[in-house]
Protein backbone atom coordinates (compact mmCIF):
# COMPACT_ATOMS: atom_id res chain seq x y z
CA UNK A 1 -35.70 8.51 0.25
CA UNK A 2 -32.87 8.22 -2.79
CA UNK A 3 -31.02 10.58 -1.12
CA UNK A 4 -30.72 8.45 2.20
CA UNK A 5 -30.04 5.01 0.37
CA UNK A 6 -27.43 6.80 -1.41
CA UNK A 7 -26.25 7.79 1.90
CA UNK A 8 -26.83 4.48 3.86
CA UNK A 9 -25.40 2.92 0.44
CA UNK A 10 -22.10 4.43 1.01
CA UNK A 11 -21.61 3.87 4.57
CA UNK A 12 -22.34 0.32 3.94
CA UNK A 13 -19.36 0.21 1.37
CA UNK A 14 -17.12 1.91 3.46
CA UNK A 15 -17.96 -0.52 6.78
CA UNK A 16 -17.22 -3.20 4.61
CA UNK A 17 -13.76 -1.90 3.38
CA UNK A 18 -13.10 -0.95 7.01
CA UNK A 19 -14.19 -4.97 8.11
CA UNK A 20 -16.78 -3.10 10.92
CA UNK A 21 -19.04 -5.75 11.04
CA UNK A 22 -21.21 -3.95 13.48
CA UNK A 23 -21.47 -1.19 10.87
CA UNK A 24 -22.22 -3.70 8.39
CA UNK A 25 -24.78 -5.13 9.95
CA UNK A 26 -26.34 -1.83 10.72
CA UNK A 27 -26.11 -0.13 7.41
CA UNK A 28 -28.01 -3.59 5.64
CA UNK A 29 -30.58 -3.49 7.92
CA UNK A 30 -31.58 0.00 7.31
CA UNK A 31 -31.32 -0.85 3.46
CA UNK A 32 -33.81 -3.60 4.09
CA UNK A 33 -36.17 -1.15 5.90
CA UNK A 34 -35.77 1.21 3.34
CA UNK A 35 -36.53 -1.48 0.70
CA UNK A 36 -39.66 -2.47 2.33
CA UNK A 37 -40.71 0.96 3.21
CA UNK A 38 -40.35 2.85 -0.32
CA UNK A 39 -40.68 -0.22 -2.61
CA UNK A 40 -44.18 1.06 -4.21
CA UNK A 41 -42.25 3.97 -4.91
CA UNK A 42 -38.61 3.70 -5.69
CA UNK A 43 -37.08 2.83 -9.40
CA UNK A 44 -37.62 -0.84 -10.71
CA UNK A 45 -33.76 -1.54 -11.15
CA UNK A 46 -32.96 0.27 -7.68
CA UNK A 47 -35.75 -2.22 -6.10
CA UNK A 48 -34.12 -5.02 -7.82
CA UNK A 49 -30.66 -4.05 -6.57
CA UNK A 50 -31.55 -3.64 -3.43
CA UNK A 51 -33.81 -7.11 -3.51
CA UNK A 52 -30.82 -8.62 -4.53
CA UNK A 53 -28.05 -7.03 -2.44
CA UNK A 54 -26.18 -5.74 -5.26
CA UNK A 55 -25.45 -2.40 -3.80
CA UNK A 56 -22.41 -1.63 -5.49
CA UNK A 57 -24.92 -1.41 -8.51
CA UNK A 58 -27.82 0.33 -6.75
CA UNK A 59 -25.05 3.20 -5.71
CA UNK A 60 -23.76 3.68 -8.93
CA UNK A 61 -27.08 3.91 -10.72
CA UNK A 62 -28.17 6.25 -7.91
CA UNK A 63 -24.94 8.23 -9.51
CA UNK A 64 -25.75 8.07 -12.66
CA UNK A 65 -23.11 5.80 -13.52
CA UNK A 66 -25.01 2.75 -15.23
CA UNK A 67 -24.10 3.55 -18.65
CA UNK A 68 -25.48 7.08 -18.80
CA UNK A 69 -28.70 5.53 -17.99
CA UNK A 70 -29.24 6.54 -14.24
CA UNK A 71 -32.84 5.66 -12.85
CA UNK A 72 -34.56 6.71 -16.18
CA UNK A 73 -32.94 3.74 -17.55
């Protein structure tokens, strides 16, 4: 399921750069789903990203970008 919020992560990102709204829209709904599907089992911190909409955050810790922490951290 990581691999598909990364995915849906940076399509959302990209809408919002482009201003398609539609897109937007879209790409935050599925996040929700995702949220509410996998939230037994995803990462504490990517739940609370995602909880709080900071998905700029939740795709760089799904990189491995969150000072060399990742997920483990």
């Amino acid at each position: 399921m990581e691999t598909q919020i990364k995915a849906s992560l940076i399509s959302l990102l990209a809408a919002i750069k482009a201003a398609d709204g539609q897109k937007v829209a879209d790409e935050t709904a599925r996040l929700d789903q995702f949220l509410e599907q996998g939230r037994a089992g995803l990462p504490p911190r990517l739940v609370h990203f995602l909880g709080n909409r900071s998905y700029a955050k939740a795709l760089m810790l799904l990189e491995g970008e969150t000072g060399g922490k990742g997920l483990k951290g």
